[in-house]
PDB file of N, CA and C in Angstrom:
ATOM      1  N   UNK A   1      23.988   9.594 -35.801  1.00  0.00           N
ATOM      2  CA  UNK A   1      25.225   9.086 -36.359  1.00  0.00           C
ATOM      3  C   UNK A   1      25.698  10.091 -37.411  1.00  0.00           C
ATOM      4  N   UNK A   2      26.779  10.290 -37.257  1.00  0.00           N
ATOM      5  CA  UNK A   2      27.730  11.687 -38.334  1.00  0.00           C
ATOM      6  C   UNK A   2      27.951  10.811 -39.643  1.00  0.00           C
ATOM      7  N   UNK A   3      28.454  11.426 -40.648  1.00  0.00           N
ATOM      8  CA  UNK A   3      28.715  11.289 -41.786  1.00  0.00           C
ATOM      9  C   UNK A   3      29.886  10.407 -41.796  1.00  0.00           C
ATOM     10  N   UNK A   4      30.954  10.598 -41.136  1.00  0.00           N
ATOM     11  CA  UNK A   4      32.484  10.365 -40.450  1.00  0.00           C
ATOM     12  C   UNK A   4      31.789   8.752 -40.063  1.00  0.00           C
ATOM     13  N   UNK A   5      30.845   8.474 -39.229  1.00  0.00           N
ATOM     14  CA  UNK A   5      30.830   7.416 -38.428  1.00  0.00           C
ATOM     15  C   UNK A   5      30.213   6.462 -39.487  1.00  0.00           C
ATOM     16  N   UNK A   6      29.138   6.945 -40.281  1.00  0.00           N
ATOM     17  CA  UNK A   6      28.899   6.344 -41.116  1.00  0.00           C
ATOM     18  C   UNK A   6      29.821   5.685 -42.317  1.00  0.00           C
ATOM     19  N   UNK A   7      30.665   6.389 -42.718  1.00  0.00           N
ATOM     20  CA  UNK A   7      31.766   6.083 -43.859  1.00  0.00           C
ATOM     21  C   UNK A   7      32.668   4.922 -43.052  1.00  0.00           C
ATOM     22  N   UNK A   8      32.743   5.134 -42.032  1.00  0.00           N
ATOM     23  CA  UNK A   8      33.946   4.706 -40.991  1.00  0.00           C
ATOM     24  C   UNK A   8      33.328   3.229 -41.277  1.00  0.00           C
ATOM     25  N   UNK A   9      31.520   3.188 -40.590  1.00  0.00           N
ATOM     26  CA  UNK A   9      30.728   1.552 -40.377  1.00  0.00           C
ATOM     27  C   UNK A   9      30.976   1.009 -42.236  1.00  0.00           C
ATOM     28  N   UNK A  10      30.669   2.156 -42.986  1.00  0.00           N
ATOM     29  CA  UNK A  10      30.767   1.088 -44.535  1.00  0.00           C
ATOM     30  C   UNK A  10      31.963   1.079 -44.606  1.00  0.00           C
ATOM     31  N   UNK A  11      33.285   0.954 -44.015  1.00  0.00           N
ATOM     32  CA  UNK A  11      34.050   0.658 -44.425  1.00  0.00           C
ATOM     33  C   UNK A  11      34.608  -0.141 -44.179  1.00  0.00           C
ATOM     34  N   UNK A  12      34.435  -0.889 -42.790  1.00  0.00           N
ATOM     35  CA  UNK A  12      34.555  -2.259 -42.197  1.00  0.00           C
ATOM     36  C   UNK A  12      33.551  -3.298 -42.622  1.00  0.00           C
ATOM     37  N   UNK A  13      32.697  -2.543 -43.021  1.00  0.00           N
ATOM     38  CA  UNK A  13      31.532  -3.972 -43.740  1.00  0.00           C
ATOM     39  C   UNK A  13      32.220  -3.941 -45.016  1.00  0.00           C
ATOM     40  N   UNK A  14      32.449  -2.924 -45.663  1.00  0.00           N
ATOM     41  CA  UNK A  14      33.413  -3.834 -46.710  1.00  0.00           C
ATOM     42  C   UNK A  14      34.815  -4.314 -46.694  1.00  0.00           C
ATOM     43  N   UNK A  15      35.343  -4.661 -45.533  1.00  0.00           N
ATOM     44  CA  UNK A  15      37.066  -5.139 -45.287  1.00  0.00           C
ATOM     45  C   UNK A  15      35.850  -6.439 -45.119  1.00  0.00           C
ATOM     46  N   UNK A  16      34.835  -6.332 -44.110  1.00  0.00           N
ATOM     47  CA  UNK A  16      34.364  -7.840 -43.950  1.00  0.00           C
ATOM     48  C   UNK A  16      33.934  -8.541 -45.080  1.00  0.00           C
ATOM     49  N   UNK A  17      33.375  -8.060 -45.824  1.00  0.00           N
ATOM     50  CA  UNK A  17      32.701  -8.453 -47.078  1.00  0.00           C
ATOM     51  C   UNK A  17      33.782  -8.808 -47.700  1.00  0.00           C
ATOM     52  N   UNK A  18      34.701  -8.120 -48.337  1.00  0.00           N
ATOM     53  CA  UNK A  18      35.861  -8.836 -49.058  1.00  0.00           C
ATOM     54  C   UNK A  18      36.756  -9.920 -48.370  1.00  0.00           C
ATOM     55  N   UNK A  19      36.762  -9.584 -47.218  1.00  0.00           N
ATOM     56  CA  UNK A  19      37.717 -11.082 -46.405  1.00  0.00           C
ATOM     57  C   UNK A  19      36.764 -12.050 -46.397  1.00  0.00           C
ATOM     58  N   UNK A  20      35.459 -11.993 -46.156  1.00  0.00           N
ATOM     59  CA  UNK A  20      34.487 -13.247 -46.786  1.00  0.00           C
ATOM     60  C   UNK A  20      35.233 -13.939 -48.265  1.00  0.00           C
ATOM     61  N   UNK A  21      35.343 -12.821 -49.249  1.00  0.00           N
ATOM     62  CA  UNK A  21      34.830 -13.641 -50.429  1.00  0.00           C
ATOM     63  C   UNK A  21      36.270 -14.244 -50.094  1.00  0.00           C
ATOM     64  N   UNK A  22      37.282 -13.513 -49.797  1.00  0.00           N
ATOM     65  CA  UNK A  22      38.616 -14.580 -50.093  1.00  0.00           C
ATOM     66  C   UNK A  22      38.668 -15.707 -49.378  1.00  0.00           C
ATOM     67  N   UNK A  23      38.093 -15.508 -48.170  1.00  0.00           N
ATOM     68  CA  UNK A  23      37.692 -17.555 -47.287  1.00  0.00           C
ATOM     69  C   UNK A  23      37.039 -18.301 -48.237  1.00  0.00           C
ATOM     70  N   UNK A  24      35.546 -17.521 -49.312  1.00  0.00           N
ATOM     71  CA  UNK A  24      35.019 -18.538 -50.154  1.00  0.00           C
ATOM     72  C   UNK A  24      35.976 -18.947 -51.380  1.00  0.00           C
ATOM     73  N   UNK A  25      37.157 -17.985 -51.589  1.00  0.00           N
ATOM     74  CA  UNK A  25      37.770 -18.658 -52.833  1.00  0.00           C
ATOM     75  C   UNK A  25      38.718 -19.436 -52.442  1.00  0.00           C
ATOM     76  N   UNK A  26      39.166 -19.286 -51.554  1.00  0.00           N
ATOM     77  CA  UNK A  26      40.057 -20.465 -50.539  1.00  0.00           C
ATOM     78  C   UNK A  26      39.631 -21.688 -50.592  1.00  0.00           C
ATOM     79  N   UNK A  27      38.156 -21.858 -49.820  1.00  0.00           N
ATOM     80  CA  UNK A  27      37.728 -22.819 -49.605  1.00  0.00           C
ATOM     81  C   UNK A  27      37.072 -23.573 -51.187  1.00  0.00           C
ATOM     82  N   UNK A  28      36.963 -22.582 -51.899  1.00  0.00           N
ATOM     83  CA  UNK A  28      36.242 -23.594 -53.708  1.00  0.00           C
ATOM     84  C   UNK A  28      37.935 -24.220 -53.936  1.00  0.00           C
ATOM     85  N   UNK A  29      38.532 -23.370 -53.654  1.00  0.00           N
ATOM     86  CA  UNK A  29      39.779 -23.874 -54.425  1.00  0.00           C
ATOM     87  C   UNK A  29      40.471 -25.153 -53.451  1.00  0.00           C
ATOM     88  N   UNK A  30      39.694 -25.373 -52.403  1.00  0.00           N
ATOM     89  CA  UNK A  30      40.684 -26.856 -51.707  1.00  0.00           C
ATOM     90  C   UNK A  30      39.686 -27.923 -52.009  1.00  0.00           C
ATOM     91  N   UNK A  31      38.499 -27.539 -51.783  1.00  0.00           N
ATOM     92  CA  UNK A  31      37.492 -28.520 -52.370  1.00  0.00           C
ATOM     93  C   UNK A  31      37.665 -29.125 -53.683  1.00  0.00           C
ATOM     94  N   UNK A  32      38.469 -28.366 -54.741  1.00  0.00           N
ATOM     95  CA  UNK A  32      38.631 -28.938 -56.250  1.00  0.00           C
ATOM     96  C   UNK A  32      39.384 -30.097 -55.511  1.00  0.00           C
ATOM     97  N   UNK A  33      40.437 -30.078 -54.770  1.00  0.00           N
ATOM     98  CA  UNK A  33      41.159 -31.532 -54.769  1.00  0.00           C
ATOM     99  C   UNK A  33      41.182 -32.037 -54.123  1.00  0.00           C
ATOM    100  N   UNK A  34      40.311 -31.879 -53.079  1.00  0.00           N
ATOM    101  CA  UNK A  34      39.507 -32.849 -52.286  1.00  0.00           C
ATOM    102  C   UNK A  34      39.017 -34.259 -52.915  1.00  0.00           C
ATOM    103  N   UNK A  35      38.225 -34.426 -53.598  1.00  0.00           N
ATOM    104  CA  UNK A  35      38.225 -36.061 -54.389  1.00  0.00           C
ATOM    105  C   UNK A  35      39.614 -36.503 -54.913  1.00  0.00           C
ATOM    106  N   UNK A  36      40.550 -35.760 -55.329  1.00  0.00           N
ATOM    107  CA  UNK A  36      41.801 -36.013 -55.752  1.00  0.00           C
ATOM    108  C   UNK A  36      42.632 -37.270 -54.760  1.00  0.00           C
ATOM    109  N   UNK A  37      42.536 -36.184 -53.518  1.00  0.00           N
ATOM    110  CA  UNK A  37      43.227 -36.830 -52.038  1.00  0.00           C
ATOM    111  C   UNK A  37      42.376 -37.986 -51.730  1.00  0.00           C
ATOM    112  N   UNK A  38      41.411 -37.851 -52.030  1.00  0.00           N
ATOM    113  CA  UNK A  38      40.578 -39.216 -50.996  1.00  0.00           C
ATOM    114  C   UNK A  38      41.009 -40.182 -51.581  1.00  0.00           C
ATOM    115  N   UNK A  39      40.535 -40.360 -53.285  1.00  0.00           N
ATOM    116  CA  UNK A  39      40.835 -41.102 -54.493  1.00  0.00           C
ATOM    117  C   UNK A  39      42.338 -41.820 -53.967  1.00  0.00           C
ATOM    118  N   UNK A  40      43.568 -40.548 -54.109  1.00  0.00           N
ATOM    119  CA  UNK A  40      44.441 -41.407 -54.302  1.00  0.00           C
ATOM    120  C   UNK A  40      44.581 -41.722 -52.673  1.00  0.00           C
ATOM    121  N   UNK A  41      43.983 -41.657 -51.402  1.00  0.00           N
ATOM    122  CA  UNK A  41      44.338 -42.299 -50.472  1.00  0.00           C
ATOM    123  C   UNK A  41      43.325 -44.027 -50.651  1.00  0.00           C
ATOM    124  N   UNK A  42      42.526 -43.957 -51.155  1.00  0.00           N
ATOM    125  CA  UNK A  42      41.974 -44.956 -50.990  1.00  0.00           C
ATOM    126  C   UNK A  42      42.890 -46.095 -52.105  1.00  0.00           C
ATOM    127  N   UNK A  43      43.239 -45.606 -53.056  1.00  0.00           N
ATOM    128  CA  UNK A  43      44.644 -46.620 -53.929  1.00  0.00           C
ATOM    129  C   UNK A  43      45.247 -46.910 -52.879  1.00  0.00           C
ATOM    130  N   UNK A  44      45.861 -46.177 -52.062  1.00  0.00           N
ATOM    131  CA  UNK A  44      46.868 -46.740 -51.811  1.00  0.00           C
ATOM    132  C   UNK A  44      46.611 -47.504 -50.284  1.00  0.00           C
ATOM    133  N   UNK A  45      45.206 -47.558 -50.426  1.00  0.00           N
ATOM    134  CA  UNK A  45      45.095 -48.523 -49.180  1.00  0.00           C
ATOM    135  C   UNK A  45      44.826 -49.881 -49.512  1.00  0.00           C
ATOM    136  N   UNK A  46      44.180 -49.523 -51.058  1.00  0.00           N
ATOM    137  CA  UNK A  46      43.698 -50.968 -51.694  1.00  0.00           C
ATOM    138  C   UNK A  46      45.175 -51.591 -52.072  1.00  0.00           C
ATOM    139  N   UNK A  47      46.421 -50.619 -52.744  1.00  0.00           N
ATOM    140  CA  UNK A  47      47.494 -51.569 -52.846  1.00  0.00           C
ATOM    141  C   UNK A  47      48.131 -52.000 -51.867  1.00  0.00           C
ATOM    142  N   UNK A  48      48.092 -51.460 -50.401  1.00  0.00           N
ATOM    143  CA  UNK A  48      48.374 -52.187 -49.272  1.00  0.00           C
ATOM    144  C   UNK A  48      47.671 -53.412 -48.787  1.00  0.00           C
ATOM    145  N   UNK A  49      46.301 -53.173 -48.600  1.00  0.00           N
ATOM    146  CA  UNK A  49      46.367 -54.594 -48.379  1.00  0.00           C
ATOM    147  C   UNK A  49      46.025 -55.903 -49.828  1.00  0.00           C
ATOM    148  N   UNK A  50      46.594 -55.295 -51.039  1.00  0.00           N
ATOM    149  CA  UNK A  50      46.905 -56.510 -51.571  1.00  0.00           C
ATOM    150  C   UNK A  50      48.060 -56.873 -51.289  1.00  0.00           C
ATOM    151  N   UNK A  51      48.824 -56.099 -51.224  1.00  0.00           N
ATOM    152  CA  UNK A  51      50.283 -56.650 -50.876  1.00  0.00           C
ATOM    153  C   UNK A  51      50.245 -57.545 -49.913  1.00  0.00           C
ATOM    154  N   UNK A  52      49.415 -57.398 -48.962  1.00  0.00           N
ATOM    155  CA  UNK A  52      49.955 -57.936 -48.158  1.00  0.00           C
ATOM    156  C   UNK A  52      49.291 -59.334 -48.229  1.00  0.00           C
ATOM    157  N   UNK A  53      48.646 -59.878 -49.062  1.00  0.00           N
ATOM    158  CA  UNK A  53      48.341 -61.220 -49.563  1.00  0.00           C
ATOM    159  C   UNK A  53      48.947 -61.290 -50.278  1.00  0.00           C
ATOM    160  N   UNK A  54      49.644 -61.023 -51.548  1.00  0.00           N
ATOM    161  CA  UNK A  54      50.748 -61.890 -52.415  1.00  0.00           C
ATOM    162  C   UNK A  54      51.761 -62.225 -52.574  1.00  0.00           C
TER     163      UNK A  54
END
C-alpha cells in the first residue's frame, strides 16, 4: 500500500468518524425532549378522557 493510498484510507475513516459523532449529537439532542413529548402526550390523553365524563 503507497503513501497516496494510505492518506486517501485515513481520510475516509475520518469523514466516517466525524459523520458518526454528528448522528451522536443529533440523536443526544432529540432524546433531551423525548420525556417532554411523551409527558405532554400523556396530559393530553388524561384531559381527554376526563372530558369525556363531565
Amino acid at each position: 500500500m503507497t503513501r497516496e493510498e494510505r492518506e486517501s484510507q485515513n481520510r475516509k475513516v475520518d469523514a466516517e468518524i466525524a459523520k458518526l459523532i454528528a448522528e451522536t449529537a443529533k440523536i443526544n439532542s432529540e432524546n433531551r425532549f423525548y420525556p417532554l413529548v411523551v409527558g405532554s402526550g400523556a396530559t393530553l390523553a388524561i384531559v381527554a378522557i376526563a372530558k369525556l365524563f363531565l
